[in-house]
N, C-alpha and C. Protein backbone atom coordinates (compact mmCIF):
# COMPACT_ATOMS: atom_id res chain seq x y z
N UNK A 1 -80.74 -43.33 89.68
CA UNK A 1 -81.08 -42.31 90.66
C UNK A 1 -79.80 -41.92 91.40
N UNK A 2 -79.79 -40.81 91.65
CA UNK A 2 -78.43 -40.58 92.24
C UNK A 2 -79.08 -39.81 93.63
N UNK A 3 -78.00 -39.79 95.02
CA UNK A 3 -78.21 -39.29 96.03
C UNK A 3 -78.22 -38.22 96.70
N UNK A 4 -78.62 -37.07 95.52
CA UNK A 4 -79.66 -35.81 95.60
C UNK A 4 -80.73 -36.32 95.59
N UNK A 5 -80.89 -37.10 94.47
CA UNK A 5 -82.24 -37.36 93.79
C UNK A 5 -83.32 -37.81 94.93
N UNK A 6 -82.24 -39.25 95.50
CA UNK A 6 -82.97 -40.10 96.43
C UNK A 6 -83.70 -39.57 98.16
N UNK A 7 -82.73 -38.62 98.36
CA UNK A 7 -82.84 -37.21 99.26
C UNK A 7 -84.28 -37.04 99.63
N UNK A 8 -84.27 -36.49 97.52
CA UNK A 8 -85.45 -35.02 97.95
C UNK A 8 -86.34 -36.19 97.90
N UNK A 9 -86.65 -37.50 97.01
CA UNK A 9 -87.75 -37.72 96.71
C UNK A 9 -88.15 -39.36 97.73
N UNK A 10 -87.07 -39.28 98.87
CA UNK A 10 -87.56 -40.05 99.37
C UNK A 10 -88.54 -39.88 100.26
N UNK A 11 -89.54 -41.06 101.35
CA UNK A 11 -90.65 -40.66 101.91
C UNK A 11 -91.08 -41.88 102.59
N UNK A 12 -91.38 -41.62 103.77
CA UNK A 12 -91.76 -42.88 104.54
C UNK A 12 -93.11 -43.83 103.99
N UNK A 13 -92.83 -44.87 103.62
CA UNK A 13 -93.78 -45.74 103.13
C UNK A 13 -94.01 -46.63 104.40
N UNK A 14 -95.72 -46.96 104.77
CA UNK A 14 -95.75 -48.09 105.83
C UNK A 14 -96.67 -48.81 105.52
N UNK A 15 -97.72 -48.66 104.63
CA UNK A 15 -98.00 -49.64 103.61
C UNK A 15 -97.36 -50.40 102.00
N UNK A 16 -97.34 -52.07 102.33
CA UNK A 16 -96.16 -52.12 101.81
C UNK A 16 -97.23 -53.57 100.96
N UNK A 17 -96.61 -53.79 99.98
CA UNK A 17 -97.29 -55.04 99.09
C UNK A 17 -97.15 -56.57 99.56
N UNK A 18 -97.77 -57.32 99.65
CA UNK A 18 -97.55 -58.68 100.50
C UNK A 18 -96.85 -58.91 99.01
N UNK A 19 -95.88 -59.07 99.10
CA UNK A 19 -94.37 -59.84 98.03
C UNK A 19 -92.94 -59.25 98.66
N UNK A 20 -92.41 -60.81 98.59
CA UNK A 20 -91.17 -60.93 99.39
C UNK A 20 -89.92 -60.10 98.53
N UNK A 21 -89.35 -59.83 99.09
CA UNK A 21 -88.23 -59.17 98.39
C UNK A 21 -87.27 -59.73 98.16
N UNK A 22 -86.31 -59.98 96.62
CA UNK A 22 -85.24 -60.68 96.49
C UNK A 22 -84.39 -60.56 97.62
N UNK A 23 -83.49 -61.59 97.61
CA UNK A 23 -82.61 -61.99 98.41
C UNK A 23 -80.89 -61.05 97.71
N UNK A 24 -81.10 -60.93 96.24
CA UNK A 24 -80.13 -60.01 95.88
C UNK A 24 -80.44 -58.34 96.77
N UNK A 25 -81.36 -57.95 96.75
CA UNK A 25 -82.15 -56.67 97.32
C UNK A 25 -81.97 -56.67 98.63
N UNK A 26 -82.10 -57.74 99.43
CA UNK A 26 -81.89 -57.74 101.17
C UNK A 26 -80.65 -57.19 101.41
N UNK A 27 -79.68 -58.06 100.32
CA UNK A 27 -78.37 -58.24 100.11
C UNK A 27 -78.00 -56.89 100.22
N UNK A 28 -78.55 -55.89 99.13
CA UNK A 28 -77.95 -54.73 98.92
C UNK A 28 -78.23 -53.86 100.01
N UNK A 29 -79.53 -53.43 100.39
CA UNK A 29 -79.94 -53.08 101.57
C UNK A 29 -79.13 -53.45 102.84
N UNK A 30 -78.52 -54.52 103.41
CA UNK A 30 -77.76 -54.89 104.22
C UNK A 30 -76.32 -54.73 104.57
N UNK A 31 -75.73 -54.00 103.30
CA UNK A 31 -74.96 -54.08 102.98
C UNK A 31 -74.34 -52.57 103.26
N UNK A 32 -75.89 -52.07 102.83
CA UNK A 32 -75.49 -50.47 102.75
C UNK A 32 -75.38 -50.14 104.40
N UNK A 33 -76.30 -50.75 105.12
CA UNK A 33 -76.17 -50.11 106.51
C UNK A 33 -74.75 -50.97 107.26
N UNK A 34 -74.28 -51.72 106.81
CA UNK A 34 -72.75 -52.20 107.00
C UNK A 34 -71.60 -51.25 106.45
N UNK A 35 -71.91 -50.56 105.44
CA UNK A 35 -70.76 -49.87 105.02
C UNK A 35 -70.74 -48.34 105.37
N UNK A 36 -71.95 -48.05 106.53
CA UNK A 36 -72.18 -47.06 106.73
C UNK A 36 -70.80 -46.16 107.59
N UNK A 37 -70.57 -44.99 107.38
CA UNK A 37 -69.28 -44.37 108.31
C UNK A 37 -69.88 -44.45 109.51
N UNK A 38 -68.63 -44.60 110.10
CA UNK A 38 -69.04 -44.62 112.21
C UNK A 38 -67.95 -44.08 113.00
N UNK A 39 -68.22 -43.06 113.79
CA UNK A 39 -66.72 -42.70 114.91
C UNK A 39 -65.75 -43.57 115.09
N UNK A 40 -64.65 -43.12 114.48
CA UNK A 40 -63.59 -43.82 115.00
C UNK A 40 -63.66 -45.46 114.34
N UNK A 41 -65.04 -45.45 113.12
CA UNK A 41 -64.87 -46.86 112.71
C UNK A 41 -65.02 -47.90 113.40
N UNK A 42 -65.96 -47.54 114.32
CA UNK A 42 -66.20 -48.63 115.40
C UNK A 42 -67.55 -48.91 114.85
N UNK A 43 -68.14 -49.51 113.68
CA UNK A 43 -68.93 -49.96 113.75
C UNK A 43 -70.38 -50.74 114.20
N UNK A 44 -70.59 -50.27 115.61
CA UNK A 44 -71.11 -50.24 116.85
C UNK A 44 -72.44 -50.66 116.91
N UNK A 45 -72.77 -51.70 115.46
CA UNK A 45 -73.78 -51.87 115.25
C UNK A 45 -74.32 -53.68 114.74
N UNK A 46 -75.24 -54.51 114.96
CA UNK A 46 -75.27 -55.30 114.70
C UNK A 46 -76.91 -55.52 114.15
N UNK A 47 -77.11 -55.69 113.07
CA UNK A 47 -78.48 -56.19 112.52
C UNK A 47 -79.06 -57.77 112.87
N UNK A 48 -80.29 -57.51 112.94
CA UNK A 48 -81.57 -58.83 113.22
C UNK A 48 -81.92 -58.63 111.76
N UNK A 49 -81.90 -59.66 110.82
CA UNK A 49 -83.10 -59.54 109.53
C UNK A 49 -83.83 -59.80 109.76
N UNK A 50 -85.48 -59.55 109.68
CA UNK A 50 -86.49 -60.78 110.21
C UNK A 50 -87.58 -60.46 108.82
N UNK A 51 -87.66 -62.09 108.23
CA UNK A 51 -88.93 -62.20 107.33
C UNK A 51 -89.78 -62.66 107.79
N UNK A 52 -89.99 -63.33 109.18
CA UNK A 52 -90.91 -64.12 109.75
C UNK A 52 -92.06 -63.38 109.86
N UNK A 53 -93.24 -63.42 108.92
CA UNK A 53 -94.36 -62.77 109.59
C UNK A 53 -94.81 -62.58 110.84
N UNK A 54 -94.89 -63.77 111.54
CA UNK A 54 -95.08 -63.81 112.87
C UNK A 54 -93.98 -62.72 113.94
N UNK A 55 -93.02 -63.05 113.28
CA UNK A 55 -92.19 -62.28 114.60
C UNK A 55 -91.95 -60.73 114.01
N UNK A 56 -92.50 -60.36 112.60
CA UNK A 56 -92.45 -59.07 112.45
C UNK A 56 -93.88 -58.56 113.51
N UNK A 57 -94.52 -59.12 113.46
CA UNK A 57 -96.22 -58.87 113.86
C UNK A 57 -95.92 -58.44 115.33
N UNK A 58 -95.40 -59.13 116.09
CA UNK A 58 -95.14 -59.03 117.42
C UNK A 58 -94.20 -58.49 117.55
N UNK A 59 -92.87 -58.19 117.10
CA UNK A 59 -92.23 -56.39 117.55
C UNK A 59 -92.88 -55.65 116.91
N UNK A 60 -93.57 -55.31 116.07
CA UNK A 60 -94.38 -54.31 116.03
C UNK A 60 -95.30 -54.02 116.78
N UNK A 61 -95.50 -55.08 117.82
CA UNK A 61 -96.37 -54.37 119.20
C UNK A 61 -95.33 -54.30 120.09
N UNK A 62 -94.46 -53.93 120.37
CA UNK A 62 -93.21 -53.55 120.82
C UNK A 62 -92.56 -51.79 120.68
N UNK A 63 -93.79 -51.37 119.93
CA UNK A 63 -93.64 -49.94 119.99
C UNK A 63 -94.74 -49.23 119.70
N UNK A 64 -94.99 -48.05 120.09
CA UNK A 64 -96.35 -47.35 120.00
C UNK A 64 -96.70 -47.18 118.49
N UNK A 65 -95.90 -46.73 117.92
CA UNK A 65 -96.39 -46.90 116.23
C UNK A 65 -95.55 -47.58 115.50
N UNK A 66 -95.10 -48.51 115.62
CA UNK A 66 -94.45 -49.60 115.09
C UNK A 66 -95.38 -50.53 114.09
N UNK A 67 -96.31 -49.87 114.44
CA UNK A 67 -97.33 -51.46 113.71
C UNK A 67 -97.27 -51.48 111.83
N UNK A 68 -96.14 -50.75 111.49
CA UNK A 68 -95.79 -50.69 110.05
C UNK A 68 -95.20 -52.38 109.90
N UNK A 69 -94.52 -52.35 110.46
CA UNK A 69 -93.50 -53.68 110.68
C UNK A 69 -94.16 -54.99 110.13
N UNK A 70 -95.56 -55.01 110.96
CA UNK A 70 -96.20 -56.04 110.77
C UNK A 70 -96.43 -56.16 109.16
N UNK A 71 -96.41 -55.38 108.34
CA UNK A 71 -96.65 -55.43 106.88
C UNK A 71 -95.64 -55.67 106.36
N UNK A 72 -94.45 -55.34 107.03
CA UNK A 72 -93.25 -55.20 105.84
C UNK A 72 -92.93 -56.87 105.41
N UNK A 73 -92.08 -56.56 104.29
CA UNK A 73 -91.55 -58.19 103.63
C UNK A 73 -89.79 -58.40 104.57
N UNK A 74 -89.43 -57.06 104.99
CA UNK A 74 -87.78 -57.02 105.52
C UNK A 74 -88.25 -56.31 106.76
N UNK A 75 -87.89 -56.92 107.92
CA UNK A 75 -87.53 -55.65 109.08
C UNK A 75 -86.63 -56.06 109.80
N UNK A 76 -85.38 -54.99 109.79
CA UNK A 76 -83.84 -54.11 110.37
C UNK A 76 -84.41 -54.52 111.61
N UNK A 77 -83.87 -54.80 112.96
CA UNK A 77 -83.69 -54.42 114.05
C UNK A 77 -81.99 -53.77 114.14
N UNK A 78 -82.02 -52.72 114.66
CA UNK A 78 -80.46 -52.04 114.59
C UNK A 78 -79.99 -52.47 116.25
N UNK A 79 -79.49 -53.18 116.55
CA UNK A 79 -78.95 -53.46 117.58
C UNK A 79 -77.09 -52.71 118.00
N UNK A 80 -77.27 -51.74 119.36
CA UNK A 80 -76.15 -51.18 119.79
C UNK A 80 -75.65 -51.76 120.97
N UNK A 81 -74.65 -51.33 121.67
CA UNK A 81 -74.02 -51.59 122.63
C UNK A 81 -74.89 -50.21 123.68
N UNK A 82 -74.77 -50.27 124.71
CA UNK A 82 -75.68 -48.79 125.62
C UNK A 82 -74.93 -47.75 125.19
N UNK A 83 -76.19 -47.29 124.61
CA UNK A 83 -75.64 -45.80 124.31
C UNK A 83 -74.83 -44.36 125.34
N UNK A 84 -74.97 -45.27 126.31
CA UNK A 84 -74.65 -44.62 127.52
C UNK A 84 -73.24 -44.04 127.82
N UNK A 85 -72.84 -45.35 126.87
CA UNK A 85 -71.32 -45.60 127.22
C UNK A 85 -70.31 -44.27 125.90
N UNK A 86 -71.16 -43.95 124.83
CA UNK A 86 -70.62 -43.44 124.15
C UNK A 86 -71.89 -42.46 123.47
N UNK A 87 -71.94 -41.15 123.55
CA UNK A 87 -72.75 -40.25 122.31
C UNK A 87 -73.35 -40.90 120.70
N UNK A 88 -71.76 -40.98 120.90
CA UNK A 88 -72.03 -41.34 119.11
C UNK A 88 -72.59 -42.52 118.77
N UNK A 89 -72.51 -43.26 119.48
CA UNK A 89 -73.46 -44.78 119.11
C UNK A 89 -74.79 -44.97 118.69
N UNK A 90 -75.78 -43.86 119.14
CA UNK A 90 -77.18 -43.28 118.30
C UNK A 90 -77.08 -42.79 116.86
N UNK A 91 -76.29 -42.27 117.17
CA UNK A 91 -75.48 -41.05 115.90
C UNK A 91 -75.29 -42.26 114.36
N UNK A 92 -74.25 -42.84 114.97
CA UNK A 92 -73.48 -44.04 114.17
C UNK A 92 -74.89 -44.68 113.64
N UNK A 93 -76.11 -45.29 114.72
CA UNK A 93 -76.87 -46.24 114.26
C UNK A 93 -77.90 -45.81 113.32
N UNK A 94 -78.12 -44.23 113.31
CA UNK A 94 -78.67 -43.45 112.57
C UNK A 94 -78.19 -43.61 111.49
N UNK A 95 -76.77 -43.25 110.67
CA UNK A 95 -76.10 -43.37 109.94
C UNK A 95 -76.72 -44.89 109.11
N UNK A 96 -76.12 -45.74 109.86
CA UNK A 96 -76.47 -47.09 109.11
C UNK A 96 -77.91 -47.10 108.50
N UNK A 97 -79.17 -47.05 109.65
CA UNK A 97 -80.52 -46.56 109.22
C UNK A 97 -80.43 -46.05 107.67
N UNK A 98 -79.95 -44.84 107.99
CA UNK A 98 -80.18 -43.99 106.64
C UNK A 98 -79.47 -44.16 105.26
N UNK A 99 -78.32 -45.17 105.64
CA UNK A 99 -77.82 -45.74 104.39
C UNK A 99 -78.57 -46.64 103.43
N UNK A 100 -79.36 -47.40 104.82
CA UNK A 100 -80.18 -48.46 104.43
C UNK A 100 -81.63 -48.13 103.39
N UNK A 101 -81.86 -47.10 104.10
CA UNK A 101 -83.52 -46.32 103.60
C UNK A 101 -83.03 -46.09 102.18
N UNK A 102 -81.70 -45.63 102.56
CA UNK A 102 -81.21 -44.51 100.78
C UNK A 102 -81.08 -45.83 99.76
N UNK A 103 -80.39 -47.01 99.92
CA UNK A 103 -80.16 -47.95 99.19
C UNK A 103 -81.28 -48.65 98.89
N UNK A 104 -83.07 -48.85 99.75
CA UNK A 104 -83.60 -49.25 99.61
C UNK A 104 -84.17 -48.68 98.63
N UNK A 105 -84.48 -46.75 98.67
CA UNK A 105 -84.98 -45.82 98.14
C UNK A 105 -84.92 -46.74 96.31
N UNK A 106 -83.66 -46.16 96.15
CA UNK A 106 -82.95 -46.35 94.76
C UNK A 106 -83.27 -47.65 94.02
N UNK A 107 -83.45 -48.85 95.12
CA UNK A 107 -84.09 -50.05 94.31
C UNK A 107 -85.61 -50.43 94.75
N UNK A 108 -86.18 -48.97 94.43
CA UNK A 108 -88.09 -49.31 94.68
C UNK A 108 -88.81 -49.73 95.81
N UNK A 109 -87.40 -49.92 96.60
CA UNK A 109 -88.30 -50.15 98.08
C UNK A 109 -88.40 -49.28 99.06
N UNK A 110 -89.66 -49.04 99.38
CA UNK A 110 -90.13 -48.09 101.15
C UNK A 110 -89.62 -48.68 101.85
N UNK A 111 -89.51 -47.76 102.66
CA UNK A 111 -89.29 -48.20 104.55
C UNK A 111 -89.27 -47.22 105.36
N UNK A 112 -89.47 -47.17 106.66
CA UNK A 112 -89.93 -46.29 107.50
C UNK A 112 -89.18 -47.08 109.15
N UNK A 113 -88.75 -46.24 109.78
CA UNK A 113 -88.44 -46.41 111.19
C UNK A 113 -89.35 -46.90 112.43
N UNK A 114 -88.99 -47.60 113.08
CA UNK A 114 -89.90 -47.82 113.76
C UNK A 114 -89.51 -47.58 115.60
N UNK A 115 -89.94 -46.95 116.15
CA UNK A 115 -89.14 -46.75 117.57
C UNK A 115 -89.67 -47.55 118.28
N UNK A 116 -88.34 -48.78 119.03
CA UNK A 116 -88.82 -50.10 120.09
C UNK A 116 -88.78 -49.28 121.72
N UNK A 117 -90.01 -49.83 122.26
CA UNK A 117 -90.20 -49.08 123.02
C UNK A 117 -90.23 -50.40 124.63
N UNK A 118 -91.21 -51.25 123.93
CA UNK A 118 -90.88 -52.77 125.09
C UNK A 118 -89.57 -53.29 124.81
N UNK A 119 -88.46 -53.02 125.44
CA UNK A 119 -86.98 -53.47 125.61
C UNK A 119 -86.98 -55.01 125.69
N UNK A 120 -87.76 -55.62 126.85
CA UNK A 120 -87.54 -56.94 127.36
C UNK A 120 -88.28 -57.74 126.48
N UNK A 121 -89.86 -56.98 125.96
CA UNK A 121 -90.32 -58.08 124.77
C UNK A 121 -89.90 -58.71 123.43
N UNK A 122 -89.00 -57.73 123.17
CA UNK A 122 -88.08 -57.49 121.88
C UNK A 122 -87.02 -58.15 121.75
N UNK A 123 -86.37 -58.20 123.30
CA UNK A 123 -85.47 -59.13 123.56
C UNK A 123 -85.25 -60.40 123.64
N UNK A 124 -86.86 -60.74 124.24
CA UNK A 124 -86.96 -62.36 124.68
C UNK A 124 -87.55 -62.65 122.65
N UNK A 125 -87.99 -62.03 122.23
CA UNK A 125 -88.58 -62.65 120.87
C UNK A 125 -87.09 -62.58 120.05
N UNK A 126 -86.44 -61.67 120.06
CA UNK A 126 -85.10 -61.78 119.17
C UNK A 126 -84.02 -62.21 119.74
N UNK A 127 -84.08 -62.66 121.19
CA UNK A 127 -82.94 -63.49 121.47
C UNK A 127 -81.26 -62.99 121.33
N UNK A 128 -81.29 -61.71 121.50
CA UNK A 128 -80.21 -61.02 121.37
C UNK A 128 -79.35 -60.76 122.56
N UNK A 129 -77.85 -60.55 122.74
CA UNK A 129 -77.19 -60.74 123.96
C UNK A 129 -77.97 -59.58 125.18
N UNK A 130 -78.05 -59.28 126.49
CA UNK A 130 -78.43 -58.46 127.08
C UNK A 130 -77.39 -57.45 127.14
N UNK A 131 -76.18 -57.26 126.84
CA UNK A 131 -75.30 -56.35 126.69
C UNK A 131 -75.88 -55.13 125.32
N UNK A 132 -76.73 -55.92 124.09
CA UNK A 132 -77.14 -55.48 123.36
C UNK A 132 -78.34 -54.63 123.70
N UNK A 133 -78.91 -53.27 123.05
CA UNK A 133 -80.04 -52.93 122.66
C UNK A 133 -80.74 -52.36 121.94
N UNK A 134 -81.91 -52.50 121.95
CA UNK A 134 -82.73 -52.34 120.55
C UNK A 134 -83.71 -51.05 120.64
N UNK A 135 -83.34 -50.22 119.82
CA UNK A 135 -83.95 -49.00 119.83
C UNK A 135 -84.84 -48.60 118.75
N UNK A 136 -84.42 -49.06 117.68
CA UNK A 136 -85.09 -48.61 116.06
C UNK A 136 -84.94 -49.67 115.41
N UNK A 137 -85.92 -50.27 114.89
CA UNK A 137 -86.08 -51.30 113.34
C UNK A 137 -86.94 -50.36 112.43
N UNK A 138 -86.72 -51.05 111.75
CA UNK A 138 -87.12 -50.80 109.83
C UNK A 138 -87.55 -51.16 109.17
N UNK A 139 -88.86 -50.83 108.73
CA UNK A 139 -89.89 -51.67 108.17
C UNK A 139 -89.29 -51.71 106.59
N UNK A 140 -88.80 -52.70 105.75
CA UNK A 140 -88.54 -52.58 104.22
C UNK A 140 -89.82 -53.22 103.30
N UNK A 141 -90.27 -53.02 102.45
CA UNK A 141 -91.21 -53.19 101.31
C UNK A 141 -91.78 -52.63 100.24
N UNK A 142 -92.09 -53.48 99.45
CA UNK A 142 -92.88 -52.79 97.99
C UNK A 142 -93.90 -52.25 98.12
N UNK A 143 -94.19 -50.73 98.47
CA UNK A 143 -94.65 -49.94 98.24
C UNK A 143 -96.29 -50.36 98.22
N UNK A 144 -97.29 -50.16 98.71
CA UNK A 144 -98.52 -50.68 97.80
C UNK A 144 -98.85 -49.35 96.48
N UNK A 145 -98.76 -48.20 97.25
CA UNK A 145 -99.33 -47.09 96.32
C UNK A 145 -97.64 -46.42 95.28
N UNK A 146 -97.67 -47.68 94.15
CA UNK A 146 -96.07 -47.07 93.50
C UNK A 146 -95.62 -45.65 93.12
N UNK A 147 -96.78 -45.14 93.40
CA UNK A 147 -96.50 -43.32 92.73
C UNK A 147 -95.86 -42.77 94.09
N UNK A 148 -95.47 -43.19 95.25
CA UNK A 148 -94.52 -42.85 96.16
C UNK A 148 -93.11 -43.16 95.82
N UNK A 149 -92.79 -43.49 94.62
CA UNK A 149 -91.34 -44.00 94.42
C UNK A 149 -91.17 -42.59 93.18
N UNK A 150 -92.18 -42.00 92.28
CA UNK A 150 -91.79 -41.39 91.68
C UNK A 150 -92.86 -39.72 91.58
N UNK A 151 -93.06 -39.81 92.77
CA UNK A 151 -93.93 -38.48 92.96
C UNK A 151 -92.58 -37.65 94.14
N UNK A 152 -92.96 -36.34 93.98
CA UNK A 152 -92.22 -35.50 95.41
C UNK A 152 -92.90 -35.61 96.42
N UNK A 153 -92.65 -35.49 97.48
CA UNK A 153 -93.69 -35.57 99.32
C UNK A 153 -93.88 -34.33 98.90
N UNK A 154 -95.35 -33.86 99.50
CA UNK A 154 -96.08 -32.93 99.46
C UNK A 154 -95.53 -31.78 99.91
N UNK A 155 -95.73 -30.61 99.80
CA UNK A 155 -95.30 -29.54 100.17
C UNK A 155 -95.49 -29.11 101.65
N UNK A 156 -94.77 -27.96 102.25
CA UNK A 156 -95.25 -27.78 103.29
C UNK A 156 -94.42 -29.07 105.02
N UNK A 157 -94.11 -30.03 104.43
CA UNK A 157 -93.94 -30.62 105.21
C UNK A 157 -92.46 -30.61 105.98
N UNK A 158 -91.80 -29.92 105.51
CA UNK A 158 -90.27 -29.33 105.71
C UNK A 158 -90.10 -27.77 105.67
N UNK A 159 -88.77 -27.41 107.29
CA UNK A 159 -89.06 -25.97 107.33
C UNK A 159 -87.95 -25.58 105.94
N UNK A 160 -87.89 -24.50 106.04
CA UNK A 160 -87.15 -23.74 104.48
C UNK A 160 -85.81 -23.48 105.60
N UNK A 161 -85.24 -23.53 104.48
CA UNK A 161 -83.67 -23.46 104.87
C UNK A 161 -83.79 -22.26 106.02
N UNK A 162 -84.02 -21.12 105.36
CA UNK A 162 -83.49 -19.90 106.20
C UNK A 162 -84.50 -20.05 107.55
N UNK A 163 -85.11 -21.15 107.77
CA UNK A 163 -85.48 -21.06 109.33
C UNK A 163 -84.65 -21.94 110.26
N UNK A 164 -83.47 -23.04 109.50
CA UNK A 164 -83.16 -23.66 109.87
C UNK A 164 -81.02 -23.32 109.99
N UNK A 165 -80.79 -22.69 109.03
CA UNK A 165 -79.47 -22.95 108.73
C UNK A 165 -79.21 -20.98 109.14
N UNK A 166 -78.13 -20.82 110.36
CA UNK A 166 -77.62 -19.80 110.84
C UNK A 166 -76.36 -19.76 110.40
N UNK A 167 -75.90 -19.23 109.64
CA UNK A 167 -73.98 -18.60 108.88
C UNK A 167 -73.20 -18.19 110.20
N UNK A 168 -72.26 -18.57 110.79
CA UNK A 168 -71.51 -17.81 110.91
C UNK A 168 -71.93 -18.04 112.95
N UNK A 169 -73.10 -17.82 113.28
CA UNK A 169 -73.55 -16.99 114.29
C UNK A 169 -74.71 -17.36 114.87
N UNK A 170 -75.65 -17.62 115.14
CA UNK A 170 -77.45 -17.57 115.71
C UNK A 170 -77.83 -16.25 115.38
């Protein structure tokens, strides 16, 4: 699959198959949101892996529709420094995100974003520095319905270029 391919035909999966995902596969997935480009190469980002059922279950009540999490076999917590301090540090963590989704894409696995919304619950369960924070995890897993790995997302659900892309001007 190459990364046109993975583009058009990727698609948020949040039902996901109870089977764990190789440890080569975490690997690659992990890897990709590490090698992701960042301003100035400041890499501004630090990952939580979590397989623990239990503690996927409970940040996923940590955000209003988060409750994908609780299914997944992998979930990303993307941990930043305050975004406060710099623009691009959302930007950057996005980046990584989407490296991750694309690398998961390509080796059969869904995943979908999840927005953390309880700061302090998230914190005391993942034990992460308070200088750190947690904005978006990532639900990773095998798919339950596999014709999402090789079907297109439905039509309609994206605007068409010419409502979106202005040449030159507005």
């Amino acid at each position: 699959m190459n990364v046109s391919e993975a583009i058009r035909m990727k698609r948020a999966v949040r039902q996901f198959k109870d089977q764990p995902l190789p440890e080569e596969i975490i690997d690659n997935i992990l890897n990709a949101g590490r090698r992701a480009q960042s301003s100035k190469n400041t890499q501004p980002w630090s990952f939580i892996a979590i397989q623990d059922k239990t503690t996927l279950k409970t940040l996923s009540e940590c955000g209003t529709f988060a409750g994908h999490l609780a299914g997944a076999a992998l979930g990303v917590a993307i941990l930043t420094p305050d975004p406060a301090e710099r623009f691009s540090i959302m930007f950057d963590a996005g980046q990584a995100a989407a490296y991750m989704q694309l690398a998961a894409w390509e080796l059969g696995v869904g995943s979908c974003l999840a927005t953390i919304y309880e700061y302090e619950p998230a914190r005391q369960l993942l034990g992460y520095p308070s200088e750190m924070h947690l904005f978006i995890a990532i639900s990773f897993g095998y798919p339950v319905d596999h014709a999402y790995l090789t079907t297109l997302p439905q039509k309609g659900g994206r605007r068409s270029m010419e409502d979106i892309v202005h040449w030159d001007r507005w």
